[in-house]
Protein backbone atom coordinates (compact mmCIF):
# COMPACT_ATOMS: atom_id res chain seq x y z
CA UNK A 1 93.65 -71.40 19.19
CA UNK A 2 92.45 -71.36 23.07
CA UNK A 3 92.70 -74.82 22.80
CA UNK A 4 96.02 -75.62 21.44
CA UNK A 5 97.60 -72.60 23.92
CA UNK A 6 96.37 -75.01 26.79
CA UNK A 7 97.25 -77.94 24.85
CA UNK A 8 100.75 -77.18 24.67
CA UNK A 9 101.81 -74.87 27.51
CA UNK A 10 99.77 -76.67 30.47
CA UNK A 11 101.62 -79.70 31.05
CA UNK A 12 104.84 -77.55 30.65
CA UNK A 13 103.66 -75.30 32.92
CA UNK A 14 102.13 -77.77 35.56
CA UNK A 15 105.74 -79.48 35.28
CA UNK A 16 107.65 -76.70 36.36
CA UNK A 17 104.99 -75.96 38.57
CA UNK A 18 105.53 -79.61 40.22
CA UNK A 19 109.61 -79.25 40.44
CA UNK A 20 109.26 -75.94 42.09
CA UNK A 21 106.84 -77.55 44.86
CA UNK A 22 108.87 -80.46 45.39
CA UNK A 23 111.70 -78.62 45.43
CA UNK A 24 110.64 -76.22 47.94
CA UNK A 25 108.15 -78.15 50.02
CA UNK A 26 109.94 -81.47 50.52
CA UNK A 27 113.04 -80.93 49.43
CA UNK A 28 114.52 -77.67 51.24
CA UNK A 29 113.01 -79.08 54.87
CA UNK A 30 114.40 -82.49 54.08
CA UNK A 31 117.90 -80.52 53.34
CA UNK A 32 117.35 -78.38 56.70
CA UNK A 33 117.05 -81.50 59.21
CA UNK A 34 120.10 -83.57 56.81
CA UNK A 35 122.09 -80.29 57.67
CA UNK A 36 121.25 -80.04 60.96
CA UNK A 37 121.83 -84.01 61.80
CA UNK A 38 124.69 -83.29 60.17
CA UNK A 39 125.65 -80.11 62.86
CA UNK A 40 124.80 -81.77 65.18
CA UNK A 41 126.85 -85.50 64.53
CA UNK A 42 130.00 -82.89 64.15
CA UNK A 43 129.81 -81.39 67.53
CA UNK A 44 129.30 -84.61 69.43
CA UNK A 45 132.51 -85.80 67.28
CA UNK A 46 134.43 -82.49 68.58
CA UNK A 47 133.33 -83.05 71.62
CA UNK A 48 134.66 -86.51 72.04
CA UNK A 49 138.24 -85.62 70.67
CA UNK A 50 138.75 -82.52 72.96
CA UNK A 51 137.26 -84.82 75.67
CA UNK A 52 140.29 -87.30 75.00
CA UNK A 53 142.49 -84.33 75.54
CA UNK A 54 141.59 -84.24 79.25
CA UNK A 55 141.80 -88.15 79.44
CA UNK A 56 145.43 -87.80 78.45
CA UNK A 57 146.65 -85.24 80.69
CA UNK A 58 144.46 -87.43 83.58
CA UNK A 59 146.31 -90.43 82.07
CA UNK A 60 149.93 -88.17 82.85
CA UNK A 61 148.49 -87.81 86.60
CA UNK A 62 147.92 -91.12 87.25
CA UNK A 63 151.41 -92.17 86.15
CA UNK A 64 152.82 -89.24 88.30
CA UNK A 65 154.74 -87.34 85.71
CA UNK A 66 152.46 -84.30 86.64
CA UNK A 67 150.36 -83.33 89.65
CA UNK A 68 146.71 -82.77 89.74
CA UNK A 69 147.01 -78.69 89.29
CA UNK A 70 149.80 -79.26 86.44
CA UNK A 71 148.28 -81.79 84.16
CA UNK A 72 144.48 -79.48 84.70
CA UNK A 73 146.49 -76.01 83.68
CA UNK A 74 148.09 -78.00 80.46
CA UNK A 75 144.65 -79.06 79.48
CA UNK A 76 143.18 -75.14 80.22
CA UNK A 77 145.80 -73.86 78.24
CA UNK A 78 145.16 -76.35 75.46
CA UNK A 79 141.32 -76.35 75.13
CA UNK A 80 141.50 -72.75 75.16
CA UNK A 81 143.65 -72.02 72.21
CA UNK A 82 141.49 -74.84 70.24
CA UNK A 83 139.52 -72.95 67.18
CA UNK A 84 137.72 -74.11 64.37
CA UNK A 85 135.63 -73.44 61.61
CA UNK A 86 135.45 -71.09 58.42
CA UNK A 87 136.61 -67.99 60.33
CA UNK A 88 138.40 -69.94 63.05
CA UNK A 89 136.00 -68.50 65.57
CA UNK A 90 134.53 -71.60 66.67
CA UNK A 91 135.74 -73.10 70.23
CA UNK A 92 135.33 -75.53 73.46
CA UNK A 93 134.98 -74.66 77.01
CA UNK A 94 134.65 -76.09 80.06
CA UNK A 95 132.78 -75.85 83.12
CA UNK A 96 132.19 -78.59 86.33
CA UNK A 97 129.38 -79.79 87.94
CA UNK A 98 128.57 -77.09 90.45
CA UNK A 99 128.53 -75.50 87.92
CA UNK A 100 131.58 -73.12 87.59
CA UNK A 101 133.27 -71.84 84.39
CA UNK A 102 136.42 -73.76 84.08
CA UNK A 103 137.72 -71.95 80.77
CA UNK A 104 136.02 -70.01 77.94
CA UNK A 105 137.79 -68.48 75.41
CA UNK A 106 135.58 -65.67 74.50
CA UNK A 107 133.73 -64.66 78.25
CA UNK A 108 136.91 -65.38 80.25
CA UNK A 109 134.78 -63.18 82.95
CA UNK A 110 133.39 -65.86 83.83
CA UNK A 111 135.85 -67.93 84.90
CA UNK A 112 136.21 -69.00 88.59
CA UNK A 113 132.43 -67.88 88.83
CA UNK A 114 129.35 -69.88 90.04
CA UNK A 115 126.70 -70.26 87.03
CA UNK A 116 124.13 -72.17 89.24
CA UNK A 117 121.89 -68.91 88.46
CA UNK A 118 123.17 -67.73 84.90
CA UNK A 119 120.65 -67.96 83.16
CA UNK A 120 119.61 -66.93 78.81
CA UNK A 121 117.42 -63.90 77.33
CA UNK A 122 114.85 -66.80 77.52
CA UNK A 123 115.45 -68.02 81.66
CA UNK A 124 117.10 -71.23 81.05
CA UNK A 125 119.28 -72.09 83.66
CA UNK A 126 122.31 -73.05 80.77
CA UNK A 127 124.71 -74.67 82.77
CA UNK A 128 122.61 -76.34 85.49
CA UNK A 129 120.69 -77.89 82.17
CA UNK A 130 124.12 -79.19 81.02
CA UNK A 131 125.06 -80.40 84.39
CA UNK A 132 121.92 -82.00 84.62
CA UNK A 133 122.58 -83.61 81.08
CA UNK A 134 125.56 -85.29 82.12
CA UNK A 135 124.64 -86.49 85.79
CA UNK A 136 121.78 -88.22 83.84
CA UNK A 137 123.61 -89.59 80.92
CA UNK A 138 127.25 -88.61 81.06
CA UNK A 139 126.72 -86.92 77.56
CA UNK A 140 123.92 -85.00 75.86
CA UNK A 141 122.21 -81.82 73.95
CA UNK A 142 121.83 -78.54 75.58
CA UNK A 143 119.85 -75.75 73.57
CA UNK A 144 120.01 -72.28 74.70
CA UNK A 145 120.39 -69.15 73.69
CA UNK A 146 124.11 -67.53 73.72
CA UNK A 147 126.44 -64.51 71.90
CA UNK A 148 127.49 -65.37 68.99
CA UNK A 149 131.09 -66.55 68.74
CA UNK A 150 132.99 -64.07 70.03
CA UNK A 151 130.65 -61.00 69.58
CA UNK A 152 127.98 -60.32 72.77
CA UNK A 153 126.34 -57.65 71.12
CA UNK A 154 124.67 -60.62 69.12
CA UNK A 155 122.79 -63.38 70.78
CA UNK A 156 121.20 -66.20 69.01
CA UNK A 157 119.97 -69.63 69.43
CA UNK A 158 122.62 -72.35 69.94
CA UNK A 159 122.97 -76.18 70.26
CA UNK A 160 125.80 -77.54 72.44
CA UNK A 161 126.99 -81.08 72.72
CA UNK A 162 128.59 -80.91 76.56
CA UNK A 163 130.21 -84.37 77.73
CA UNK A 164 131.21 -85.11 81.21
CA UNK A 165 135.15 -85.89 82.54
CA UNK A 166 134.44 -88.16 86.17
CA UNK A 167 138.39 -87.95 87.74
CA UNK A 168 137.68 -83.97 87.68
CA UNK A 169 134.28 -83.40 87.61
CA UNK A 170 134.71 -81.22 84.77
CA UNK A 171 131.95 -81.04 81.41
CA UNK A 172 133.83 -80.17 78.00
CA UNK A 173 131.51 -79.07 75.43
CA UNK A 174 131.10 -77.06 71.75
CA UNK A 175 128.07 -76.31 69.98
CA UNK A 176 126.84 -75.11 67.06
CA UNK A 177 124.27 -71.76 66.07
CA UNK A 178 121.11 -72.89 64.34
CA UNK A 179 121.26 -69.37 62.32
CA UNK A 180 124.32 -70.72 60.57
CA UNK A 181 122.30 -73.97 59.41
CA UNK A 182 119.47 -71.25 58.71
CA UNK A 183 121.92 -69.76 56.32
CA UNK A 184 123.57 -72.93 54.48
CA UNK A 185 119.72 -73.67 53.59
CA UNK A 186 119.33 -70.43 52.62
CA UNK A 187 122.01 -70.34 50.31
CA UNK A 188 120.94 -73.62 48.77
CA UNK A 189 117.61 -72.50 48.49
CA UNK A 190 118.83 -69.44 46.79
CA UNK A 191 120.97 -71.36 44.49
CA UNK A 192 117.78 -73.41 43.56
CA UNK A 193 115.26 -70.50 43.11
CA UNK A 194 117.94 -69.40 40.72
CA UNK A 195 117.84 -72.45 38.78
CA UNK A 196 114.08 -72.49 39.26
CA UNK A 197 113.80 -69.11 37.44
CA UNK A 198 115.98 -70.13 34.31
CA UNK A 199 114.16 -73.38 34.00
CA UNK A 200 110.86 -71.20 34.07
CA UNK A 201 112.76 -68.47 31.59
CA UNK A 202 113.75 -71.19 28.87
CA UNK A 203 110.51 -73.46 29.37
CA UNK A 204 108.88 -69.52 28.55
CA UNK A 205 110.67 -68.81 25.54
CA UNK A 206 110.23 -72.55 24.20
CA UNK A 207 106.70 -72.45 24.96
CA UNK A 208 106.54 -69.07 23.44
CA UNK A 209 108.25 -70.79 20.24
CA UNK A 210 106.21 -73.77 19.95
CA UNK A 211 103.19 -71.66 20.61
CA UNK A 212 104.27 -69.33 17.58
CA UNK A 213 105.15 -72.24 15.44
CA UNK A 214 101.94 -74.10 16.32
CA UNK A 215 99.38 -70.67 15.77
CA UNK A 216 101.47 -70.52 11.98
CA UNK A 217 100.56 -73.70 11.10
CA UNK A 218 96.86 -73.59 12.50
CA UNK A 219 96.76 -70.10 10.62
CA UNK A 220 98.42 -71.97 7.18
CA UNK A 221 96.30 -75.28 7.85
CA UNK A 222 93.08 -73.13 7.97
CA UNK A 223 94.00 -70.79 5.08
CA UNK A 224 94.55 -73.81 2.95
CA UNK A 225 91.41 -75.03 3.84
CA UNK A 226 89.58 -72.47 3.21
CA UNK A 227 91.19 -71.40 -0.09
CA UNK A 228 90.46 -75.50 -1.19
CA UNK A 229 86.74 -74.65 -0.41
CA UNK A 230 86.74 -71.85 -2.60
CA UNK A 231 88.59 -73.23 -5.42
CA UNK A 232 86.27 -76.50 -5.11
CA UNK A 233 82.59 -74.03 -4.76
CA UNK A 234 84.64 -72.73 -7.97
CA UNK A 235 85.01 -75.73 -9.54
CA UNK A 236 81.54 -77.14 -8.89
CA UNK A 237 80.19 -73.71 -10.25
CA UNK A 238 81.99 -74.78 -13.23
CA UNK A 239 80.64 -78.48 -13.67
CA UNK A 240 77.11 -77.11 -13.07
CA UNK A 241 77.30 -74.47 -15.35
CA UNK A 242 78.85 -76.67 -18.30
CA UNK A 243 77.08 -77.80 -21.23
CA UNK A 244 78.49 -81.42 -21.02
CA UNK A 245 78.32 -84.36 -18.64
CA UNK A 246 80.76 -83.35 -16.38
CA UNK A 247 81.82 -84.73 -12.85
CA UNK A 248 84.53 -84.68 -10.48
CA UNK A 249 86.12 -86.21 -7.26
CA UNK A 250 85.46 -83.59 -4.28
CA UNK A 251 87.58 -85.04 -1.71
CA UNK A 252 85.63 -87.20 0.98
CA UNK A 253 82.36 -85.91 -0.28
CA UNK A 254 83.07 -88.43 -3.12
CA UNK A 255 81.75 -87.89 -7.01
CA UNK A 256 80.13 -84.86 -7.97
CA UNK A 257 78.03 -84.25 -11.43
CA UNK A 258 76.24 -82.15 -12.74
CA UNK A 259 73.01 -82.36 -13.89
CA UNK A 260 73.15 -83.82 -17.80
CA UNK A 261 75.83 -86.46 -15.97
CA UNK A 262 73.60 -87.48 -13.42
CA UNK A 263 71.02 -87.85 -16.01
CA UNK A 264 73.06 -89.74 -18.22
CA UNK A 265 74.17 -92.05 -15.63
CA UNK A 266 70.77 -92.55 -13.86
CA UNK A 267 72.02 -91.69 -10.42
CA UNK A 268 70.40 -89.19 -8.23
CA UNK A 269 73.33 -86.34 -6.72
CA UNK A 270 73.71 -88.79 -3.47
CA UNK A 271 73.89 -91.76 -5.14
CA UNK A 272 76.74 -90.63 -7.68
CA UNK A 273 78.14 -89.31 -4.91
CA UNK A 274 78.74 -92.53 -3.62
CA UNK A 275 80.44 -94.57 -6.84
CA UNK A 276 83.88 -94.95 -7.38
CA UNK A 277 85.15 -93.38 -10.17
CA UNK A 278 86.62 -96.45 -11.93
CA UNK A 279 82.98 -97.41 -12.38
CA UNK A 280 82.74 -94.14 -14.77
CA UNK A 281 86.04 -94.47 -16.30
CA UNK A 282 87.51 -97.17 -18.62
CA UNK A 283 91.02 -97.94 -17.94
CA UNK A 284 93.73 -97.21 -20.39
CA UNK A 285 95.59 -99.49 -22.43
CA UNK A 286 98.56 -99.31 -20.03
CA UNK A 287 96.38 -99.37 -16.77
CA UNK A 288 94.97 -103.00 -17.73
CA UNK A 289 98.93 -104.07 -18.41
CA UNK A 290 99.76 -102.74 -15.40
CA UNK A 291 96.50 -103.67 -13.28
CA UNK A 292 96.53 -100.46 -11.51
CA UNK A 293 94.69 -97.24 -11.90
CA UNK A 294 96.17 -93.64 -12.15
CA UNK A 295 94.05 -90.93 -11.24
């Protein structure tokens, strides 16, 4: 019964066992870098297209339909209302290269000031890092920690995207919070431990079935066997005990006799046991017209 139990729920078991581990070993980090390559290919993407905001009202300066001061306050006033996201909370802001906060939506108490020394919980120097970014490449990563959206009580780790505008000197950036790629990866996860449990529930109950099923017929398979031992001991009891020659086909133990048969016949018990019992028998009339034997 041991036997069979590991026979049939094992590899069940070992499969689930092997989804669950590829699920949550390879598959959930694999889905947390996708996500986050994903974060981070959005940003730079934001980036750019609030960036080409600046380029146009540069582009209205150069042609002289606004001065310097004009065509900067239209593009203040137009990166700061820009929102996005599920809650709308999302945002852009700029700073230049000295660095000085240009606009921010949700810490306008900082603009006008000099950041050269603002620095994170952590002492990075945030946006002399993102001015260093963009004298260096014109574009790059920043990671820092900052408030979260528009709530400073909270402050959490964050990856910006800042890009640099040459006529102004300004940097234009948005970012993204790694808690909020923590969470979509949660939530999968979640949604997959789920399905996890129910695959474990019904691969349970059908082992539970088959194991049921499987001890029935092991029970039935021995009782039969044993009640065909008894009825043959019964039987041979019978051929010994008769008067006559007497002998009979015990399954794969072949002939049995008993002892005026064997005597008769001139076998010993292991030969006899050995002939075939058309040897002993003559066939009937319709056996030879039909050349086959009916036992």
């Amino acid at each position: 019964m041991k036997r069979l139990a590991l026979r049939t729920g094992l590899p069940a078991l070992l499969a689930v066992g092997l989804f669950s581990g590829v699920v949550f070993f390879h598959f959930l980090p694999t889905l947390s870098r996708a996500v986050m390559d994903q974060k981070r290919l959005m940003i730079r993407e934001l980036t750019e297209s609030s960036w080409n905001i600046l380029a146009r009202y540069e582009a209205e300066e150069r042609a002289g339909r606004l001065t310097r001061e004009q065509a900067q306050d239209a593009a203040i006033l137009q990166v700061r209302s820009l929102h996005y996201g599920q809650e709308g909370k999302d945002y852009f802001w700029i700073n230049d290269q000295q660095p000085r906060m240009i606009v921010h939506p949700y810490r306008p108490d900082l603009e006008g000031s000099d950041l050269s020394a603002f620095a994170d919980p952590h002492g990075k120097l945030i946006f002399v890092a993102m001015a260093d970014v963009v004298r260096r490449e014109g574009a790059g990563y920043v990671d820092y920690m900052w408030q979260w959206k528009d709530d400073p009580a909270r402050i959490v780790p964050k990856l910006s995207y800042v890009k640099g505008f040459a006529p102004w000197g300004w940097i234009i950036g948005t970012g993204v919070y790694t808690d909020d790629v923590d969470r979509e990866v949660a939530a999968v996860a979640g949604r997959l431990q789920a399905a996890a449990l129910l695959i474990l529930a019904a691969v349970t109950l059908l082992l539970v079935y088959l194991l049921r099923t499987s001890f029935q017929a092991e029970r039935g398979r021995l009782s039969t066997a044993a009640a065909l031992k008894t009825s043959e001991e019964k039987y041979r009891s019978l051929v010994e005990s008769a008067g006559e020659s007497i002998f009979m086909s015990v399954g794969d133990e072949g002939l049995f006799a008993n002892a005026s048969m064997l005597k008769l016949a001139g076998y010993d018990r292991e030969e006899f046991a050995r002939l075939d019992a058309g040897q002993l028998v003559l066939p009937t009339p319709a056996e030879l017209e039909s050349g086959r034997r009916h036992w």
